[in-house]
PDB file of N, CA and C in Angstrom:
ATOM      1  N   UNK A   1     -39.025 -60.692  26.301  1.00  0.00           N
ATOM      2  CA  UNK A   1     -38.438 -59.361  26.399  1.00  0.00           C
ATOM      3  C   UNK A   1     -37.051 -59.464  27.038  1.00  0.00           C
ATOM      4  N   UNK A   2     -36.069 -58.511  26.800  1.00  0.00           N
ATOM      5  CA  UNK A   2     -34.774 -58.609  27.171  1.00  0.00           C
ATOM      6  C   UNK A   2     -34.625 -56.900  27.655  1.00  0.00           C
ATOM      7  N   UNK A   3     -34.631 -57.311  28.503  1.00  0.00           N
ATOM      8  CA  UNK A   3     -34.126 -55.296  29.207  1.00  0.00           C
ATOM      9  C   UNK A   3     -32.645 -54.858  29.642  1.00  0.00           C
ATOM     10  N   UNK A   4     -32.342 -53.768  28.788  1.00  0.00           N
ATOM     11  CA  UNK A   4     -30.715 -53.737  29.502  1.00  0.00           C
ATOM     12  C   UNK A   4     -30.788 -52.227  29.950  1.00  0.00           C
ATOM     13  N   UNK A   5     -30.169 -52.055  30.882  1.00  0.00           N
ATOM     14  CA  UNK A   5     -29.831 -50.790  31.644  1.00  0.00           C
ATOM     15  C   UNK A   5     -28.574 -50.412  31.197  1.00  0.00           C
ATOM     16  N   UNK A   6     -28.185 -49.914  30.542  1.00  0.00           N
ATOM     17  CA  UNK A   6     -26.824 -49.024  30.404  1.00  0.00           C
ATOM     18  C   UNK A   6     -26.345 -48.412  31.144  1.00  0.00           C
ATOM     19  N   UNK A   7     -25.692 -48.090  32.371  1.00  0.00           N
ATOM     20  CA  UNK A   7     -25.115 -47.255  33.632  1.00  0.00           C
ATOM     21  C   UNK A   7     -23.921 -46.285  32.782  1.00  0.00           C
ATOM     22  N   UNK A   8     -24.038 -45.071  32.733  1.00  0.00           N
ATOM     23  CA  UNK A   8     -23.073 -44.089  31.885  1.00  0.00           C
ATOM     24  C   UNK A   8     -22.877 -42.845  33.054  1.00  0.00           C
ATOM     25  N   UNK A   9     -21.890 -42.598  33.140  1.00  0.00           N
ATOM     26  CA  UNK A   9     -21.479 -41.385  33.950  1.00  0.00           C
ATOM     27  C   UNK A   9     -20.698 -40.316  33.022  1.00  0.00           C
ATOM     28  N   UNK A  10     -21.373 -39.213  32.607  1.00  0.00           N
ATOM     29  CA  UNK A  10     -20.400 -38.010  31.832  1.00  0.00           C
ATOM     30  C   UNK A  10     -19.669 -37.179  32.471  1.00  0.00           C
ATOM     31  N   UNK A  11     -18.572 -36.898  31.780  1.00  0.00           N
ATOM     32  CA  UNK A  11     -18.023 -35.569  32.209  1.00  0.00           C
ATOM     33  C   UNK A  11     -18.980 -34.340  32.342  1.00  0.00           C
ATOM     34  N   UNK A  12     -18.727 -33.581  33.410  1.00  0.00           N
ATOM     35  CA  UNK A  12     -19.668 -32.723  33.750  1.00  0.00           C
ATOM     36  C   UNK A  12     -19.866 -31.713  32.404  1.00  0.00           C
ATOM     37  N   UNK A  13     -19.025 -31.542  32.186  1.00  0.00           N
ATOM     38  CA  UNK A  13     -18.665 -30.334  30.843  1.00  0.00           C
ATOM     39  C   UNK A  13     -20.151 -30.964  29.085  1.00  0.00           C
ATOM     40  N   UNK A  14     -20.091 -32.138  29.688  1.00  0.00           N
ATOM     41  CA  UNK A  14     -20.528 -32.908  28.108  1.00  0.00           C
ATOM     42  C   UNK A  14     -22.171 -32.949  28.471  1.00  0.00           C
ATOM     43  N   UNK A  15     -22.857 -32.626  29.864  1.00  0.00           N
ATOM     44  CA  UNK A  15     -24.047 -33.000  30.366  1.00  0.00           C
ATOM     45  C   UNK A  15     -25.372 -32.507  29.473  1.00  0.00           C
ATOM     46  N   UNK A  16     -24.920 -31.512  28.911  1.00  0.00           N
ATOM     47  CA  UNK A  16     -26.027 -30.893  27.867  1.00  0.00           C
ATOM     48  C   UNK A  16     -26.051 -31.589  26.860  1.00  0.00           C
ATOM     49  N   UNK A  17     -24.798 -31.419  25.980  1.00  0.00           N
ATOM     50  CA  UNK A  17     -24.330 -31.865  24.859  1.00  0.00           C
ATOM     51  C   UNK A  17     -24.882 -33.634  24.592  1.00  0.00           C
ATOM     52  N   UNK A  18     -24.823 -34.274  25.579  1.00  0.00           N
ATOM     53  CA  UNK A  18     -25.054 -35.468  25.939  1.00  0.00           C
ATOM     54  C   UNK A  18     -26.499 -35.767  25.820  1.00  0.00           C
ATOM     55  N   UNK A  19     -27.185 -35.126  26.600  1.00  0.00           N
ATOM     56  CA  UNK A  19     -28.732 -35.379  26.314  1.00  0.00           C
ATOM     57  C   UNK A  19     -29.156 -35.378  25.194  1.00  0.00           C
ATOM     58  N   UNK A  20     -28.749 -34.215  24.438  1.00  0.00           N
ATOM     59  CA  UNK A  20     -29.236 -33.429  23.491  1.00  0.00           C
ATOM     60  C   UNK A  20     -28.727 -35.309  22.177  1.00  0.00           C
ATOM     61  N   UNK A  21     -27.948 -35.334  22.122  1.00  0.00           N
ATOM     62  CA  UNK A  21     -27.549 -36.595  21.156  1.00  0.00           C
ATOM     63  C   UNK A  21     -27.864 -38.193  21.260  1.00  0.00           C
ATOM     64  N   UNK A  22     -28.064 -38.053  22.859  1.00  0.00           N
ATOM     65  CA  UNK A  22     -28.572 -39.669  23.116  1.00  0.00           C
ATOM     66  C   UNK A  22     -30.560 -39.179  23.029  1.00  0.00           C
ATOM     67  N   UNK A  23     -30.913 -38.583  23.023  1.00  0.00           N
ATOM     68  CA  UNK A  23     -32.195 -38.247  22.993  1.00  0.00           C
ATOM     69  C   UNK A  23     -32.428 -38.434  21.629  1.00  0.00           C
ATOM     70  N   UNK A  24     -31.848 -38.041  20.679  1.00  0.00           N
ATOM     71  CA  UNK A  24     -31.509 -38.135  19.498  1.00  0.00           C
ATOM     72  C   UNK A  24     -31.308 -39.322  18.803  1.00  0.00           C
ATOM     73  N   UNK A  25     -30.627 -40.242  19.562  1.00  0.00           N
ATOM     74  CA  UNK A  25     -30.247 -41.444  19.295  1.00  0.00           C
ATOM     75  C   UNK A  25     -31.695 -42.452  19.565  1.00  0.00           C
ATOM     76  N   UNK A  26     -32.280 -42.090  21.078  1.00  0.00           N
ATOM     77  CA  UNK A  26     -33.407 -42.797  21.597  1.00  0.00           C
ATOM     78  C   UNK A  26     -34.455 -42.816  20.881  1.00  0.00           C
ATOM     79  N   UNK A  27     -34.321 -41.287  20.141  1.00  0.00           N
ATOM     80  CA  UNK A  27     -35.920 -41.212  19.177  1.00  0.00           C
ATOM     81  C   UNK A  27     -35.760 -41.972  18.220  1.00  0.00           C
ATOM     82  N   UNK A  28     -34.600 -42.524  17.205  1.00  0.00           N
ATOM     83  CA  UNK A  28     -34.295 -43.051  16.070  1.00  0.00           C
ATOM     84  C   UNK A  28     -34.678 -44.262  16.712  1.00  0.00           C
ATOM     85  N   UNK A  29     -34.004 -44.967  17.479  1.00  0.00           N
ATOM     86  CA  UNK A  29     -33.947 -46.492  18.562  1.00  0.00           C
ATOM     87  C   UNK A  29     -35.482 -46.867  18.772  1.00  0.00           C
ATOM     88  N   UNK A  30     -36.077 -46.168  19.215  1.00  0.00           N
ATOM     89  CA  UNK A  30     -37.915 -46.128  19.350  1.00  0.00           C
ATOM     90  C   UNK A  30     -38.515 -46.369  17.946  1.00  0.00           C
ATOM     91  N   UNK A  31     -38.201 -46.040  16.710  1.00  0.00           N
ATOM     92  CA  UNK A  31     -39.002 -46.263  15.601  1.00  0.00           C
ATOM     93  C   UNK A  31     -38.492 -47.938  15.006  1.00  0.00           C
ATOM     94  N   UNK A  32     -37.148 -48.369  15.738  1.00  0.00           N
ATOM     95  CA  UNK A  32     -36.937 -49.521  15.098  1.00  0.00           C
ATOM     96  C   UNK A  32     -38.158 -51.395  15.813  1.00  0.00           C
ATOM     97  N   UNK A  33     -38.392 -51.573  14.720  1.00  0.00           N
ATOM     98  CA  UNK A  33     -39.459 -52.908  14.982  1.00  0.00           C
ATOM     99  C   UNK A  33     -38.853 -53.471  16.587  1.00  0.00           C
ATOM    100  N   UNK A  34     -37.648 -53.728  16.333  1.00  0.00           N
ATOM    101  CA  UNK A  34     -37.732 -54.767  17.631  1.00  0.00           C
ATOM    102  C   UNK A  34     -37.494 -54.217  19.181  1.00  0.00           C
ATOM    103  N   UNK A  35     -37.520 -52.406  19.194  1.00  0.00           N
ATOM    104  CA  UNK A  35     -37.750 -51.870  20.354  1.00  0.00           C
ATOM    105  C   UNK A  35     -38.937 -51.679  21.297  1.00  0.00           C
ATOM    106  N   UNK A  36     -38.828 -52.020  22.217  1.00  0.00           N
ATOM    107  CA  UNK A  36     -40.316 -51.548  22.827  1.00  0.00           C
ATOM    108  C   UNK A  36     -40.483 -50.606  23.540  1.00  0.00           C
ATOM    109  N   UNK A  37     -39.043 -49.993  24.435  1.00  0.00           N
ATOM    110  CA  UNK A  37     -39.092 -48.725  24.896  1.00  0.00           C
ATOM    111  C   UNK A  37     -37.341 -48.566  24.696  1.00  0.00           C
ATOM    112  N   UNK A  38     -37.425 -47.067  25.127  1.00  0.00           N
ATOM    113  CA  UNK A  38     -35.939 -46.453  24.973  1.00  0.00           C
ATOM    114  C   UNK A  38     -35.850 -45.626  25.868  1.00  0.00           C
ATOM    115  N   UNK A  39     -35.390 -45.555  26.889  1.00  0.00           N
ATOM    116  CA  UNK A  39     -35.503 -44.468  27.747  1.00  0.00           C
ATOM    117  C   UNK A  39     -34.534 -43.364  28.272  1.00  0.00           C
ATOM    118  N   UNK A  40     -34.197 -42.197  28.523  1.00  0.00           N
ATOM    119  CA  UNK A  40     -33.022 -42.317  28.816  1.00  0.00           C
ATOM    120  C   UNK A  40     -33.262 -41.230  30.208  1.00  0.00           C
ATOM    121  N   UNK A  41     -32.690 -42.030  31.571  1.00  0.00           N
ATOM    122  CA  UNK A  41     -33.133 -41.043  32.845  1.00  0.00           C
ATOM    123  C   UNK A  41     -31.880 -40.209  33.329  1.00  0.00           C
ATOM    124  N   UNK A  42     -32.067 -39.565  34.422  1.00  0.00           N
ATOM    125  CA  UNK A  42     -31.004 -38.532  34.794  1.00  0.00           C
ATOM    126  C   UNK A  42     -31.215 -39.031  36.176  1.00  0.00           C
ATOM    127  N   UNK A  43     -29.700 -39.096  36.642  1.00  0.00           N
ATOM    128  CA  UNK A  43     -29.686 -39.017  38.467  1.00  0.00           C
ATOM    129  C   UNK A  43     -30.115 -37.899  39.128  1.00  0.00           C
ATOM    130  N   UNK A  44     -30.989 -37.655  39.917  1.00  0.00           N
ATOM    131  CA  UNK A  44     -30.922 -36.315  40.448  1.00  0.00           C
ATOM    132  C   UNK A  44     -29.935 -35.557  41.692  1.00  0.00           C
ATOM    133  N   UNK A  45     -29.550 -36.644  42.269  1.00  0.00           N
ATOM    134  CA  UNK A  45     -28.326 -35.638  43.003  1.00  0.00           C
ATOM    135  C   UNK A  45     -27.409 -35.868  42.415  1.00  0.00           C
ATOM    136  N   UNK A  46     -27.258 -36.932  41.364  1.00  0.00           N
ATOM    137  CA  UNK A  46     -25.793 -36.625  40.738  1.00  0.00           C
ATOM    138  C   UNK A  46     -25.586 -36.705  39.385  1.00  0.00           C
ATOM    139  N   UNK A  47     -25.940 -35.464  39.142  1.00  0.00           N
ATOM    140  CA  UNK A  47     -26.578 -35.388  37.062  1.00  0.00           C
ATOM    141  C   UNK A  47     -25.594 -35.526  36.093  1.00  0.00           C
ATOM    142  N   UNK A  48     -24.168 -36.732  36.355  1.00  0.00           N
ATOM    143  CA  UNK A  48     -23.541 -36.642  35.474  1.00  0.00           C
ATOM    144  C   UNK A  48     -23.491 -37.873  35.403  1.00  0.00           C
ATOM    145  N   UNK A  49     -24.885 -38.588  36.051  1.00  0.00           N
ATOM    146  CA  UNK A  49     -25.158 -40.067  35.919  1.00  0.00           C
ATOM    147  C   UNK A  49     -26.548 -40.141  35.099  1.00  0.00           C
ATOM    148  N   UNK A  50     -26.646 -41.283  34.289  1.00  0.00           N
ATOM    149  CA  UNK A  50     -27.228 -41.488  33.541  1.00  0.00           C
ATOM    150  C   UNK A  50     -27.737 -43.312  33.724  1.00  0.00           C
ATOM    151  N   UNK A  51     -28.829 -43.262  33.070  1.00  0.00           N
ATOM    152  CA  UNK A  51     -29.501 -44.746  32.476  1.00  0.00           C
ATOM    153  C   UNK A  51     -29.813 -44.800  31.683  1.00  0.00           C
ATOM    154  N   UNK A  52     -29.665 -45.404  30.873  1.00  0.00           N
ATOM    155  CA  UNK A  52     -30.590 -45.703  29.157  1.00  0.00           C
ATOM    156  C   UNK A  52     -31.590 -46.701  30.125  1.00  0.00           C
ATOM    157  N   UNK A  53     -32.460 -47.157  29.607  1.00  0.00           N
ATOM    158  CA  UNK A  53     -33.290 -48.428  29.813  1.00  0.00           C
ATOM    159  C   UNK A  53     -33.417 -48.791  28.545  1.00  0.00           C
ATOM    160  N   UNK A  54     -33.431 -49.707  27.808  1.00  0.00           N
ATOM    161  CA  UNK A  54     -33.994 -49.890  26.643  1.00  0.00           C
ATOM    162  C   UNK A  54     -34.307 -51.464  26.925  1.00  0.00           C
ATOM    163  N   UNK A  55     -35.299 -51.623  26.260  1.00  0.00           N
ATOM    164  CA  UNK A  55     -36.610 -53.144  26.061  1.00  0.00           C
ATOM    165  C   UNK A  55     -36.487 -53.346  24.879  1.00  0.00           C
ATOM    166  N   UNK A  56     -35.853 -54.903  24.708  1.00  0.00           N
ATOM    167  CA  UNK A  56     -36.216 -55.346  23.104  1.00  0.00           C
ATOM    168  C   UNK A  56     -36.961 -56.298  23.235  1.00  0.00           C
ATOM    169  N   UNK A  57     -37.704 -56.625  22.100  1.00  0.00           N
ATOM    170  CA  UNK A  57     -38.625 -57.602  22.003  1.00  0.00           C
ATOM    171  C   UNK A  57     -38.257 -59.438  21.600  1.00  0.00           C
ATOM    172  N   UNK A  58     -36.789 -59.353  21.369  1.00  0.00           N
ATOM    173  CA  UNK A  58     -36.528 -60.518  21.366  1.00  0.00           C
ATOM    174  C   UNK A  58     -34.690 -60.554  21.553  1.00  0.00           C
ATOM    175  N   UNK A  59     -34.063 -61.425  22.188  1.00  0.00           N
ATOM    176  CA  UNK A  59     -32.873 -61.696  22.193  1.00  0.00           C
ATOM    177  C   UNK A  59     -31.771 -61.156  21.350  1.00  0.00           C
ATOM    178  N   UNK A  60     -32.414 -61.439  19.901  1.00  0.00           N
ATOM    179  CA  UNK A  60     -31.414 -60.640  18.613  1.00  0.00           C
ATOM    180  C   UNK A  60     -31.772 -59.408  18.629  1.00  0.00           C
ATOM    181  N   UNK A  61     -32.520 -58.754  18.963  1.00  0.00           N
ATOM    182  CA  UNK A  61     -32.693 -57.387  18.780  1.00  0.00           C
ATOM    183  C   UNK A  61     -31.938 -56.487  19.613  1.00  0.00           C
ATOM    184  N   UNK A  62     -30.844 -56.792  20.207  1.00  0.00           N
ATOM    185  CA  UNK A  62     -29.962 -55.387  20.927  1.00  0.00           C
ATOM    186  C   UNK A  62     -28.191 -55.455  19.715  1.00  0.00           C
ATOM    187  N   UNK A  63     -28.515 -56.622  19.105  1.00  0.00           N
ATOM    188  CA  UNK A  63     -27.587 -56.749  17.886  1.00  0.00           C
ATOM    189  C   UNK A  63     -27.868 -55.913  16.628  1.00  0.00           C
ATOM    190  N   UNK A  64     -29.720 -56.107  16.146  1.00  0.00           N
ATOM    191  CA  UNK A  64     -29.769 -55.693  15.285  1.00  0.00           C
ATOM    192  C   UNK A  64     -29.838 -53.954  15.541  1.00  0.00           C
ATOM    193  N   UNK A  65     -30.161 -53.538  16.778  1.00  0.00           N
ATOM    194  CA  UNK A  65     -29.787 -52.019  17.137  1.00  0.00           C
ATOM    195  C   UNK A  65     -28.520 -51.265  17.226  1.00  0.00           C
ATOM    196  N   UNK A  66     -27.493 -52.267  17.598  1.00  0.00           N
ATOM    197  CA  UNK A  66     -26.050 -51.962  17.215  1.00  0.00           C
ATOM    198  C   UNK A  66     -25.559 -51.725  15.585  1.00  0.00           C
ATOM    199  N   UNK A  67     -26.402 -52.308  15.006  1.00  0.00           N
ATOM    200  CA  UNK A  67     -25.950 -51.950  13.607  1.00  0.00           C
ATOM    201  C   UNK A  67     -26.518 -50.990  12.916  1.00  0.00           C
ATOM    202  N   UNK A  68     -27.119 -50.487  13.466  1.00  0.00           N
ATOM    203  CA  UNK A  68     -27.984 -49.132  12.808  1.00  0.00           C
ATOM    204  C   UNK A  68     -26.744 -48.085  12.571  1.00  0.00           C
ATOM    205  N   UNK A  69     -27.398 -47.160  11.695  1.00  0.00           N
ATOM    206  CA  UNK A  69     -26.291 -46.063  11.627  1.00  0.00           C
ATOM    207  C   UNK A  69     -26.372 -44.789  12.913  1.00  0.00           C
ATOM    208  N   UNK A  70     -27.926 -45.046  13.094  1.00  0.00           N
ATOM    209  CA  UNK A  70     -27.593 -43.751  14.254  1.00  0.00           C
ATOM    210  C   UNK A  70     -26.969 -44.706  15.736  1.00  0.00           C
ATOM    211  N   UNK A  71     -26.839 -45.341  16.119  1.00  0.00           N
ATOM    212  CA  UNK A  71     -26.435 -45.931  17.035  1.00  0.00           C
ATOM    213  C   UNK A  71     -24.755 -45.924  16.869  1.00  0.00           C
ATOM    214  N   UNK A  72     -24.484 -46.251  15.695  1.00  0.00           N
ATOM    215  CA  UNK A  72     -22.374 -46.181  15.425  1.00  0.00           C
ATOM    216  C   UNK A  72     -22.786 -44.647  15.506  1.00  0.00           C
ATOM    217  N   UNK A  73     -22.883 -43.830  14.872  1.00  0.00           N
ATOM    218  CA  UNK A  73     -22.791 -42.240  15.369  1.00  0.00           C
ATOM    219  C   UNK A  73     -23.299 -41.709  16.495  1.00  0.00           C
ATOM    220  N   UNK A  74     -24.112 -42.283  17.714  1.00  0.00           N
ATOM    221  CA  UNK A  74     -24.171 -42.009  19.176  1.00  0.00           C
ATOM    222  C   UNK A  74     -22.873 -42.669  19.277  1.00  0.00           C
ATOM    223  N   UNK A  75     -21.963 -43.741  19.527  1.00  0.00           N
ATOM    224  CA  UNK A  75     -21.292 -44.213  20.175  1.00  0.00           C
ATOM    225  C   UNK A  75     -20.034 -43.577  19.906  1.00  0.00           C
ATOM    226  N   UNK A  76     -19.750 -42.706  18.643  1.00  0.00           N
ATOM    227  CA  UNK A  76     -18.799 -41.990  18.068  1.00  0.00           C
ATOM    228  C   UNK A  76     -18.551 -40.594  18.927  1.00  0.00           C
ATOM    229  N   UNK A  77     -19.780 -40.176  19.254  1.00  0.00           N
ATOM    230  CA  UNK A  77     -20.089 -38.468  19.382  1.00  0.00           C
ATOM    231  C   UNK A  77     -19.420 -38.917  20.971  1.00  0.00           C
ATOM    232  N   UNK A  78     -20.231 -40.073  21.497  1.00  0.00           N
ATOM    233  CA  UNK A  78     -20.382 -39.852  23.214  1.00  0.00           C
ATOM    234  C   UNK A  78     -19.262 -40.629  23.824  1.00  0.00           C
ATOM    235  N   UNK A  79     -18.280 -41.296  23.222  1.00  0.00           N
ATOM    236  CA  UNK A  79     -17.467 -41.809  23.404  1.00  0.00           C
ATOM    237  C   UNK A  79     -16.108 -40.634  24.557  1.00  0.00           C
ATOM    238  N   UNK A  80     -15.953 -39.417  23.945  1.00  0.00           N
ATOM    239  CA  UNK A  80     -15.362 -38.532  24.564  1.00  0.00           C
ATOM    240  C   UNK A  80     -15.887 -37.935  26.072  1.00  0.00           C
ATOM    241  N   UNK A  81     -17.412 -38.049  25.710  1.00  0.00           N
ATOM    242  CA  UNK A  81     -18.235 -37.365  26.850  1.00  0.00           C
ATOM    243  C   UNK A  81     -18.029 -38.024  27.993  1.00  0.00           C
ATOM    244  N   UNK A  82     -17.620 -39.522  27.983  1.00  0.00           N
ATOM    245  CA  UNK A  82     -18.102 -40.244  29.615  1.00  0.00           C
ATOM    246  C   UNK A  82     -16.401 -40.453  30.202  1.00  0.00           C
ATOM    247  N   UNK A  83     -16.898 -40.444  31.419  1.00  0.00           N
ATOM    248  CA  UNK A  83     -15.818 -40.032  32.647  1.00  0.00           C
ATOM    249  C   UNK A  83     -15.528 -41.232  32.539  1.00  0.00           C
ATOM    250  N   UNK A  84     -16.201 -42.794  32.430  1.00  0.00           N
ATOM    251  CA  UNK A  84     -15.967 -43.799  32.679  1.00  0.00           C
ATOM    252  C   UNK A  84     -16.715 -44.388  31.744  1.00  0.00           C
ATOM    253  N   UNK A  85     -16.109 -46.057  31.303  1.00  0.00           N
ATOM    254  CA  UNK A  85     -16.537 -46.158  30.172  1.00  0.00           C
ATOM    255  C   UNK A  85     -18.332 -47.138  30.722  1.00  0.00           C
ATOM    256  N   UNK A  86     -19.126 -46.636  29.920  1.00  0.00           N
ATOM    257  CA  UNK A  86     -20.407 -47.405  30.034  1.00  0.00           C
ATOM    258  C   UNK A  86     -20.271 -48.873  30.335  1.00  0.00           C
ATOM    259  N   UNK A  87     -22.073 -49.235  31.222  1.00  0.00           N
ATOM    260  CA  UNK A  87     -21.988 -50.404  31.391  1.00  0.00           C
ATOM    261  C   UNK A  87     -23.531 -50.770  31.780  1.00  0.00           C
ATOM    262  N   UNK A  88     -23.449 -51.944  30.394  1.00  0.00           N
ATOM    263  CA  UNK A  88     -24.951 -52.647  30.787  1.00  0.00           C
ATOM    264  C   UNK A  88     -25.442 -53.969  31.456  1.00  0.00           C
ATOM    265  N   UNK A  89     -26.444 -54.211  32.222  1.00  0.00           N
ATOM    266  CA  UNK A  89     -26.990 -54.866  32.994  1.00  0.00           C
ATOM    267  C   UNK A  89     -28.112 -55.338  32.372  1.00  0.00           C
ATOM    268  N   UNK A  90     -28.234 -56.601  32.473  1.00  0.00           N
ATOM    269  CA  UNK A  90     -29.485 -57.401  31.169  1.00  0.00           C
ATOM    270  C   UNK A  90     -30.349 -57.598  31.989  1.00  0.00           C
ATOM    271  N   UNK A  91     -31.893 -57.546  32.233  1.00  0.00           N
ATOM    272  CA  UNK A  91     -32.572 -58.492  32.954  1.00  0.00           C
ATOM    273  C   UNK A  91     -33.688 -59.051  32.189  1.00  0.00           C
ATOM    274  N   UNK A  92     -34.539 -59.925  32.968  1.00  0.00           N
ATOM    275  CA  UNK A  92     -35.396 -60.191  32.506  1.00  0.00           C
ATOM    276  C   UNK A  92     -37.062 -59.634  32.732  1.00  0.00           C
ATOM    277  N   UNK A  93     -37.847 -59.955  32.145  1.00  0.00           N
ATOM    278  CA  UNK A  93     -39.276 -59.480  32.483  1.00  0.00           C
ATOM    279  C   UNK A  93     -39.936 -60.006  33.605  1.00  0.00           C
ATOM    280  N   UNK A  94     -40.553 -60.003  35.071  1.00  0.00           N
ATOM    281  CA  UNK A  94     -41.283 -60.319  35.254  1.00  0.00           C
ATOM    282  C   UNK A  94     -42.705 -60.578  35.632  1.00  0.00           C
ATOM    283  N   UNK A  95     -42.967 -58.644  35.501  1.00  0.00           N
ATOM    284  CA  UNK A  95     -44.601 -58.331  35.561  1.00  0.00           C
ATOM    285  C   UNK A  95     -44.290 -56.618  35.181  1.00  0.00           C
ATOM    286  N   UNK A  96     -45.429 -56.582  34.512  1.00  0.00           N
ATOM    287  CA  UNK A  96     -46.234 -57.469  33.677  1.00  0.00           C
ATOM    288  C   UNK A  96     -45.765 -58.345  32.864  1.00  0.00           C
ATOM    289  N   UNK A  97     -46.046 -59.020  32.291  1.00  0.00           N
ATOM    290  CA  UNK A  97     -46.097 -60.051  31.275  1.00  0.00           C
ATOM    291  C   UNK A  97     -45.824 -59.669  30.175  1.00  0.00           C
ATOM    292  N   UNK A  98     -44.691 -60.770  29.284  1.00  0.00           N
ATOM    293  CA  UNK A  98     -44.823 -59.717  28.349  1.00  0.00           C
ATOM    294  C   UNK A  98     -45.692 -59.812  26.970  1.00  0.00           C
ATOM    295  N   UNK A  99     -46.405 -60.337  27.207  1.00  0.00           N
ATOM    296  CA  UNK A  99     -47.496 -59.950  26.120  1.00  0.00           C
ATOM    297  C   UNK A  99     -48.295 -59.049  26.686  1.00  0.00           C
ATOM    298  N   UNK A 100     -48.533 -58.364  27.542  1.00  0.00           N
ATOM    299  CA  UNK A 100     -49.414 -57.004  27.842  1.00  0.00           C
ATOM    300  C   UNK A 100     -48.708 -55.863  27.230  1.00  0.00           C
ATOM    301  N   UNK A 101     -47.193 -56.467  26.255  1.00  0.00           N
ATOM    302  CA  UNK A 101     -46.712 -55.192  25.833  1.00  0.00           C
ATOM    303  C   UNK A 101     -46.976 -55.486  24.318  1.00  0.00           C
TER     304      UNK A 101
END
């Protein structure tokens, strides 16, 4: 498993608009084979911060999710929305295991 955290901060103005399209994006991202989760959380004292989490099931799979079409049209729409430009953090698995997934 390969886990990356996406760290995204929006303009306050885009905070609706934003959910509403990466949620959008996450549900498409969730039906593809090599995802295992997609998540996308909210800061609570400071809601113009954001996390994706997303879990792939193997190394090539955050490539083959970049090439999807709904993924180039999230990155199109939300590109305006963020105050600062995104940033992901890779880790690895280490419990559970990842064959319990």
């Amino acid at each position: 498993m390969l886990i990356v955290h996406v760290h995204i901060q929006v303009k306050p103005q885009w905070i609706d608009e934003f959910i509403i399209v990466t949620n959008e994006n996450a549900e498409k991202s969730r039906n593809e084979p090599g995802i295992a989760r997609f998540d996308l959380i909210q800061q609570i004292d400071e809601q113009s911060k954001f996390v994706l989490i997303e879990v792939y099931r193997s190394p090539d799979d955050p490539y083959k999710h970049k090439q999807t079409e709904h993924y180039k049209k999230w990155c199109d729409t939300v590109e305006k929305m963020m105050e600062i430009p995104r940033k992901s953090v890779k880790f690895k698995n280490t419990t559970p295991a990842d064959e319990e997934w």
